[in-house]
C-alpha atoms as a PDB file:
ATOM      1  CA  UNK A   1       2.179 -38.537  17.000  1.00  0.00           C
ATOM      2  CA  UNK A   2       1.359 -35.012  15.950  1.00  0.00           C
ATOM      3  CA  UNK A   3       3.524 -32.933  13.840  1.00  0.00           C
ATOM      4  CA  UNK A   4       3.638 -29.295  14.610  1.00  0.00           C
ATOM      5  CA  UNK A   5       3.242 -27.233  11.641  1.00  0.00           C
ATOM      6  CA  UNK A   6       3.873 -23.022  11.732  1.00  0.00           C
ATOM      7  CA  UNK A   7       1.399 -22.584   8.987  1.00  0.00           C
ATOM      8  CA  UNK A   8      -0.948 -19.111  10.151  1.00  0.00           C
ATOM      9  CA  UNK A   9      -4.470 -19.106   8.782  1.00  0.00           C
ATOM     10  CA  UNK A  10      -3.751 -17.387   5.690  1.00  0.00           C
ATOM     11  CA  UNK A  11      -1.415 -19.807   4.336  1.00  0.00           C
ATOM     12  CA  UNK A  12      -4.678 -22.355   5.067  1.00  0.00           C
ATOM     13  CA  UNK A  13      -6.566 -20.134   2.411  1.00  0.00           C
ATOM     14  CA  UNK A  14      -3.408 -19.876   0.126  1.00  0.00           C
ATOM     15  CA  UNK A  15      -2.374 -16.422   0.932  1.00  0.00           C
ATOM     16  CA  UNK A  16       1.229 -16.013   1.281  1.00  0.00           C
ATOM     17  CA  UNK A  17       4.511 -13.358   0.864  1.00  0.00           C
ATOM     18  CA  UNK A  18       3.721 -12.634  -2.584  1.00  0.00           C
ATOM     19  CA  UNK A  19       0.058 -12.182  -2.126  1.00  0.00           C
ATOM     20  CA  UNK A  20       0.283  -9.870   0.985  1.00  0.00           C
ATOM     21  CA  UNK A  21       2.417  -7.772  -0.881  1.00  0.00           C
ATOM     22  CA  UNK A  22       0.000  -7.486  -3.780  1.00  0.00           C
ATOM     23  CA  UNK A  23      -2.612  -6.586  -1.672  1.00  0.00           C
ATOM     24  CA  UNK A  24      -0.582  -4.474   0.260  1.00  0.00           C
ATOM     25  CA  UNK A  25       0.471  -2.337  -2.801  1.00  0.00           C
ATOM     26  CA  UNK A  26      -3.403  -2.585  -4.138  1.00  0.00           C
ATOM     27  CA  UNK A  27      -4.102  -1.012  -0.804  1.00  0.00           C
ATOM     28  CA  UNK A  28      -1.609   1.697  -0.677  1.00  0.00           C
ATOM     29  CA  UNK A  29      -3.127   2.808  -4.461  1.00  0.00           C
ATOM     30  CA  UNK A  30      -7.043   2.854  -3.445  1.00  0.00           C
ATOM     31  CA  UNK A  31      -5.166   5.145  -0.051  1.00  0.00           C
ATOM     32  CA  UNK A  32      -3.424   7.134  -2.694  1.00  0.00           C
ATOM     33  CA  UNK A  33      -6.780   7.835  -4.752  1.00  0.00           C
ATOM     34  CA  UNK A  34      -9.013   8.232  -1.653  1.00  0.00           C
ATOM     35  CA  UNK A  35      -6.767  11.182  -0.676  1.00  0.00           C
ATOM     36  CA  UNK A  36      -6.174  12.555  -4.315  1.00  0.00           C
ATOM     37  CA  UNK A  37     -10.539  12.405  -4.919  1.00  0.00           C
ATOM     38  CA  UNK A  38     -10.774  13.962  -1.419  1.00  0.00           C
ATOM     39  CA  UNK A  39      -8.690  16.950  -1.152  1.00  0.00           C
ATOM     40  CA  UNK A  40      -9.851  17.371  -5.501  1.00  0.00           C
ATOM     41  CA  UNK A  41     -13.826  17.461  -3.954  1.00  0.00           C
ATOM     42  CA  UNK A  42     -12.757  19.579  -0.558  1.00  0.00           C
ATOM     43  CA  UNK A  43     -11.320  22.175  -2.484  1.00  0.00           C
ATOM     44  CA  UNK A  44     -12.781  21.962  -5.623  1.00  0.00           C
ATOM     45  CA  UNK A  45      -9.374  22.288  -7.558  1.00  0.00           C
ATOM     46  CA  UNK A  46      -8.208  21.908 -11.460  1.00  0.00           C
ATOM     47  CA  UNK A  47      -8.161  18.611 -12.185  1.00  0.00           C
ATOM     48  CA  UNK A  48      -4.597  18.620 -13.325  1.00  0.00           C
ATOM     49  CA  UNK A  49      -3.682  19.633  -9.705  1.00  0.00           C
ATOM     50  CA  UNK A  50      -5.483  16.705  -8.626  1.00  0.00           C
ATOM     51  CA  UNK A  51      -3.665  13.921 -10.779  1.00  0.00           C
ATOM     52  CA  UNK A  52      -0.405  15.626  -9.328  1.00  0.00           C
ATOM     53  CA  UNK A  53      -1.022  15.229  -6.248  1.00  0.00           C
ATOM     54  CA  UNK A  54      -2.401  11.593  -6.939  1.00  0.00           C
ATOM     55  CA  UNK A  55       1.281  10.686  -8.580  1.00  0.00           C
ATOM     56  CA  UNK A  56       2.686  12.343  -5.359  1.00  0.00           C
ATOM     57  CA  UNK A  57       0.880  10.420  -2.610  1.00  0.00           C
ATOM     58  CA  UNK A  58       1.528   6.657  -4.046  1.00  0.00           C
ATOM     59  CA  UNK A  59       4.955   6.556  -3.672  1.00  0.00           C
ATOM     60  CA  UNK A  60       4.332   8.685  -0.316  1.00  0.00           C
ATOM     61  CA  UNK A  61       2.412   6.240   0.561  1.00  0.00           C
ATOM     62  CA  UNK A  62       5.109   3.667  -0.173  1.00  0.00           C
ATOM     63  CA  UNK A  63       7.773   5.386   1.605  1.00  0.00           C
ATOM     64  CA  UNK A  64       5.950   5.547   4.598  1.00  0.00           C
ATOM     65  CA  UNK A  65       5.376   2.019   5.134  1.00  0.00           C
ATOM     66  CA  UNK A  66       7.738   0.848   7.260  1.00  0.00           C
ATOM     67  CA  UNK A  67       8.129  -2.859   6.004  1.00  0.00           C
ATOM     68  CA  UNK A  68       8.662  -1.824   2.671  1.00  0.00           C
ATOM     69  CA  UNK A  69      12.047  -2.700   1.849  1.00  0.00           C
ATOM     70  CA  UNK A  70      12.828  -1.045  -1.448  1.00  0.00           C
ATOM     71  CA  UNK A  71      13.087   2.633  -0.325  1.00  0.00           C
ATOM     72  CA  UNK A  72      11.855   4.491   2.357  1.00  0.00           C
ATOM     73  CA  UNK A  73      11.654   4.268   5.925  1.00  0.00           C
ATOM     74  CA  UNK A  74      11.729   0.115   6.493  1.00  0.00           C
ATOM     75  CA  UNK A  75      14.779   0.547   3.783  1.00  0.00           C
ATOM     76  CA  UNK A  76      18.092  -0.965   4.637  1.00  0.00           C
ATOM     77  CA  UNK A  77      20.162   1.969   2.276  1.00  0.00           C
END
């Protein structure tokens, strides 16, 4: 007799809520930094512009995720 089990391939490798959302949140910071370094190089702008616009796009970022429950758009408030 087999027992069914619901377990997805990452929780074989030990991945699981917590985890995802780590790397989900390490994602959305190298996104945030891509876009900072990019527009910084494109238009070749004061470096204090650039680390405004890097605090600006994480939580952007964030907000725009929609199964992020804490704010934003997947946010239940």
């Amino acid at each position: 007799m087999s027992m069914k089990t619901n377990q997805t391939w990452l929780d074989k490798i030990g991945i699981g809520p917590k985890e995802i959302s780590m790397i989900k949140s390490y994602l959305r910071a190298v996104f945030a930094s891509a876009i900072t370094m990019g527009i910084a190089l494109l238009t070749n702008m004061k470096p204090e512009y650039a680390v405004l616009i890097g605090a600006i796009a994480g939580p952007l970022a964030k907000w725009a995720d929609k199964t992020e429950k804490e704010y934003g758009v997947g946010s239940t408030d």
